[in-house]
C-alpha atoms as a PDB file:
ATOM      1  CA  UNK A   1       0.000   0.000   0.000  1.00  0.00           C
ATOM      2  CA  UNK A   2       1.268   3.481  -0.517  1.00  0.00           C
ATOM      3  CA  UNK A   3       2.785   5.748   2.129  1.00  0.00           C
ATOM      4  CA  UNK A   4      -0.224   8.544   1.556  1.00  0.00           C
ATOM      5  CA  UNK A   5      -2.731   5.594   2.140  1.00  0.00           C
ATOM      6  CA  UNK A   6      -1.084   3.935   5.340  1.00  0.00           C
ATOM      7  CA  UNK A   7      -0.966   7.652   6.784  1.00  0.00           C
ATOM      8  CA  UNK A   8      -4.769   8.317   6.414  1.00  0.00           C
ATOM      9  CA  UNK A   9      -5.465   4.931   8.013  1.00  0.00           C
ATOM     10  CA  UNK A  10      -2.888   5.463  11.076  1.00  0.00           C
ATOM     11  CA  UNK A  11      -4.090   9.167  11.396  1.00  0.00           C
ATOM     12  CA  UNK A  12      -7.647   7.795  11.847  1.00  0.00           C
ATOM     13  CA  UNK A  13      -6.864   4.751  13.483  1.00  0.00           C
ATOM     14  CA  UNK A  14      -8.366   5.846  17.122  1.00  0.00           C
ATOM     15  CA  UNK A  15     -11.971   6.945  15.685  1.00  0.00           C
ATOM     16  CA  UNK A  16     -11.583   3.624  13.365  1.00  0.00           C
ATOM     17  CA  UNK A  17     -11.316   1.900  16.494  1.00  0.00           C
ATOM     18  CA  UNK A  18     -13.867   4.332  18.732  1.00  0.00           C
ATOM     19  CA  UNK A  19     -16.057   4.127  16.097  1.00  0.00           C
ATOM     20  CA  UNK A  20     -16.616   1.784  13.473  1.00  0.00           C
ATOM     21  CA  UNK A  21     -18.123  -2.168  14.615  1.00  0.00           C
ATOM     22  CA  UNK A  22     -16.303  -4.658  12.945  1.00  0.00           C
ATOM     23  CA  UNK A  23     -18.896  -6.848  12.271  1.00  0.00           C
ATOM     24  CA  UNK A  24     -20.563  -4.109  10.000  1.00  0.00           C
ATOM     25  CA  UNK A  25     -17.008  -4.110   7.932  1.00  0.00           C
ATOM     26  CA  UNK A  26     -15.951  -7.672   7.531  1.00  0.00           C
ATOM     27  CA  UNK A  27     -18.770  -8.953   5.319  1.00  0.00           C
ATOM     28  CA  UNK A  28     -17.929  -5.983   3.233  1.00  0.00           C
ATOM     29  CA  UNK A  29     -14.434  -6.288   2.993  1.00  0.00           C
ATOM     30  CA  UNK A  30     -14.685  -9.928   2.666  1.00  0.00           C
ATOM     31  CA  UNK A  31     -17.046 -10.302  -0.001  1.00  0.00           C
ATOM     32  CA  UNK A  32     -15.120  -7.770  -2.081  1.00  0.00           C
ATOM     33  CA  UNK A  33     -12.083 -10.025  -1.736  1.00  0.00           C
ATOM     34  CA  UNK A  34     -10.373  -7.474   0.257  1.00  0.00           C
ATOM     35  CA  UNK A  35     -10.199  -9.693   3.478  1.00  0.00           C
ATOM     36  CA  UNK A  36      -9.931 -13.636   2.807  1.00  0.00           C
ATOM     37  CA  UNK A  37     -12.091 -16.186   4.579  1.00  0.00           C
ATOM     38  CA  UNK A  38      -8.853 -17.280   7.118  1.00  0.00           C
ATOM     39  CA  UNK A  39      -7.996 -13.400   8.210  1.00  0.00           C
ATOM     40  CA  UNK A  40     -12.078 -13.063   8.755  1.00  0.00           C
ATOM     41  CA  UNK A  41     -11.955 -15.908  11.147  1.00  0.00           C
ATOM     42  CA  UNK A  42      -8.596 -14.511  12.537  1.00  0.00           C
ATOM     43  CA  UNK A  43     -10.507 -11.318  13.041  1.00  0.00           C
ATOM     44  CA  UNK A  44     -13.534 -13.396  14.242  1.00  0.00           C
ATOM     45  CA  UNK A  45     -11.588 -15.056  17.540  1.00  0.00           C
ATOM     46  CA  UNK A  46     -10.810 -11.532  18.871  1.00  0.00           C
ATOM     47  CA  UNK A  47     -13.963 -10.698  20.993  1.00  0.00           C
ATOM     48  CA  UNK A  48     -13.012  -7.165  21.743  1.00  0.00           C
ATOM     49  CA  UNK A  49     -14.464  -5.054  18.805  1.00  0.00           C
ATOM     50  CA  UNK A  50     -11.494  -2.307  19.405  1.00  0.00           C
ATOM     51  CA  UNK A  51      -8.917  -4.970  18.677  1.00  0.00           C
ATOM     52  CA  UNK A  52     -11.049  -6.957  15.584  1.00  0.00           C
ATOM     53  CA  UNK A  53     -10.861  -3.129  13.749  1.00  0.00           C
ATOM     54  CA  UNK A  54      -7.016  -2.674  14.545  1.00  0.00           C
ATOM     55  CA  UNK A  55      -6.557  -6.527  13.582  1.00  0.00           C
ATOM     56  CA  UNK A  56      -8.682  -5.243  10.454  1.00  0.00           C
ATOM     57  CA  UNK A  57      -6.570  -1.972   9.889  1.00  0.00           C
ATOM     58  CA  UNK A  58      -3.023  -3.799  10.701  1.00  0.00           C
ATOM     59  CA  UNK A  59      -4.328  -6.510   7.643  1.00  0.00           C
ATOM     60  CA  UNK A  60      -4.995  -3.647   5.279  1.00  0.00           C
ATOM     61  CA  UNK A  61      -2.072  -2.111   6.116  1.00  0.00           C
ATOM     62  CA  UNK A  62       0.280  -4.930   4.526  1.00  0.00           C
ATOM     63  CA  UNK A  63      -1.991  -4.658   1.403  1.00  0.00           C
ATOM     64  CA  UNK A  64      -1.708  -3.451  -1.933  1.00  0.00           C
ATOM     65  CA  UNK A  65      -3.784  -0.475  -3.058  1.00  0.00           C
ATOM     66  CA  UNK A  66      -6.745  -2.608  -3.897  1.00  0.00           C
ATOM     67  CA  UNK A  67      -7.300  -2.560   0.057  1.00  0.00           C
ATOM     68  CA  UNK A  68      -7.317   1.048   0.967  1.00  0.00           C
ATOM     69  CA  UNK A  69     -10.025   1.222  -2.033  1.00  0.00           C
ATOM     70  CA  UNK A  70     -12.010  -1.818  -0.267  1.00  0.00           C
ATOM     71  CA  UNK A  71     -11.382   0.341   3.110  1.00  0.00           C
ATOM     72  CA  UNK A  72     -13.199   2.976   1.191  1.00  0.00           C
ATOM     73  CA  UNK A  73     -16.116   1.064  -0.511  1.00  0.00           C
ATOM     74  CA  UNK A  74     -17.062  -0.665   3.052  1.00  0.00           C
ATOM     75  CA  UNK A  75     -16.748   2.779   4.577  1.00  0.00           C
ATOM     76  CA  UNK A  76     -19.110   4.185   2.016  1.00  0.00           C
ATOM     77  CA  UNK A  77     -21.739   1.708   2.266  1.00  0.00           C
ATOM     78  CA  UNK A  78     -21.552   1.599   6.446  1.00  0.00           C
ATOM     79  CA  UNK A  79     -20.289   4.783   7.298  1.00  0.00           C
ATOM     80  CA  UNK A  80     -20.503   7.337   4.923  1.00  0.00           C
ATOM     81  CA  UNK A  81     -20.486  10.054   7.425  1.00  0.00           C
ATOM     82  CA  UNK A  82     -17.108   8.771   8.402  1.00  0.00           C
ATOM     83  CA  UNK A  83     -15.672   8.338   5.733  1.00  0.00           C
ATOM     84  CA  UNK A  84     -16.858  12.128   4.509  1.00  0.00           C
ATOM     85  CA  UNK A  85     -15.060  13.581   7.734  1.00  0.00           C
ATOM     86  CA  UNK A  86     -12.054  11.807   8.194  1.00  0.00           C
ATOM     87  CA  UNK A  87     -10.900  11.525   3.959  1.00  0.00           C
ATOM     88  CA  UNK A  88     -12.792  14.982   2.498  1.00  0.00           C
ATOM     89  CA  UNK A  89     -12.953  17.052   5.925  1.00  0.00           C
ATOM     90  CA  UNK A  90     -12.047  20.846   6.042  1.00  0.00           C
ATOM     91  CA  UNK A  91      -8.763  22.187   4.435  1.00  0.00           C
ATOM     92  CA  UNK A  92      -6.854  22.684   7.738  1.00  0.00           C
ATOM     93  CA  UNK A  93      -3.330  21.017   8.325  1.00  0.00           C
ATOM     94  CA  UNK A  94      -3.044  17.391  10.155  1.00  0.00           C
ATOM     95  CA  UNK A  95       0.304  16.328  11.373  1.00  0.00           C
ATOM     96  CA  UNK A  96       0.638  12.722  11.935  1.00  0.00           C
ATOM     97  CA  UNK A  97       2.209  10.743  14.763  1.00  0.00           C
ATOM     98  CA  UNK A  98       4.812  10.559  12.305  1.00  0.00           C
ATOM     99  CA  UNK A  99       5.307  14.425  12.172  1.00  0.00           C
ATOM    100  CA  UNK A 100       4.608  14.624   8.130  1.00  0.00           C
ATOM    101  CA  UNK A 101       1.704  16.899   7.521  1.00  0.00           C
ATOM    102  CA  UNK A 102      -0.724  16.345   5.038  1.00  0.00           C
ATOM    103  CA  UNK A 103      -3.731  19.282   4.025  1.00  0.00           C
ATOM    104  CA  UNK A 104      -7.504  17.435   4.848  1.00  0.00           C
ATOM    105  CA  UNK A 105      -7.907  19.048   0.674  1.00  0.00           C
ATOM    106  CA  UNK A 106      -5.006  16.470  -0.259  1.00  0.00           C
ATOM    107  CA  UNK A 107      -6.508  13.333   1.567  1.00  0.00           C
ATOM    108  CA  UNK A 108      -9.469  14.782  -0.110  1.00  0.00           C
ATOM    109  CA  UNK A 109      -7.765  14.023  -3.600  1.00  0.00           C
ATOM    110  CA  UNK A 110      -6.316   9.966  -2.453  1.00  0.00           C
ATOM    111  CA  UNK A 111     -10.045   9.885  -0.997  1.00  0.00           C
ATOM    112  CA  UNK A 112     -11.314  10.377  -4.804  1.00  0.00           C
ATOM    113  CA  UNK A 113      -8.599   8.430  -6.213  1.00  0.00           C
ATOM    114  CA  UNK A 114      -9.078   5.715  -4.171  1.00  0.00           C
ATOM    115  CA  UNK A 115     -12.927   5.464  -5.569  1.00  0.00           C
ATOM    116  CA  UNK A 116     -12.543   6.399  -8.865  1.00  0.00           C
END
C-alpha cells in the first residue's frame, strides 16, 4: 500500500477503532475479496471489537492499493459520514504521529482516487 494511504489509516486509526463495529465491515471487505475467509476468522476469535478493527486496519495495512479502495467502498456503504469527515474534511493542516503533515484538501484528492 502506498505511504499517503497507510498515513490516512494510522491518522484515523483511534476513531476507526472508537467508532466503526467490525462486524458491519468484515462482510464488506470480505465479499469484495479485500479480506480472505482465514484473516475473517482470525478477526472473528478476537472478541473485543477495538482490537477486531485494529486486527482489520493492521491486515490492510500490509496490502496493496486494492485494500485502501475496499477500506473505502465498506466505509461508504456503512459509514458514509465517516468516511466524509475523516478523507474529504475541512482544508486545515493534520500532522501525523509521524510528524509529516498532510492538508484534509489532499486526503481529499487519495479519498477520490481511491474510488474512482
Amino acid at each position: 500500500m502506498e505511504a499517503k494511504y497507510k498515513e490516512l489509516i494510522e491518522l484515523h486509526r483511534l476513531k476507526f477503532s472508537a467508532v466503526v463495529d467490525a462486524d458491519r465491515l468484515l462482510p464488506i471487505l470480505e465479499i469484495a475479496e479485500t479480506l480472505s475467509n482465514a484473516e475473517v476468522t482470525e478477526i472473528n476469535k478476537l472478541t473485543v471489537n477495538k482490537e477486531r478493527v485494529d486486527k482489520i486496519l493492521d491486515i490492510l495495512l500490509n496490502k496493496d492499493n486494492l485494500a485502501f479502495k475496499g477500506l473505502c467502498f465498506a466505509l461508504e456503504n456503512t459509514y458514509p459520514h465517516l468516511l466524509t469527515v475523516m478523507f474529504l474534511g475541512n482544508s486545515q493542516r493534520t500532522t501525523s504521529a509521524s510528524g509529516s503533515g498532510m492538508t484534509m484538501a489532499s486526503m481529499g484528492r487519495n479519498f477520490k482516487s481511491c474510488i474512482l
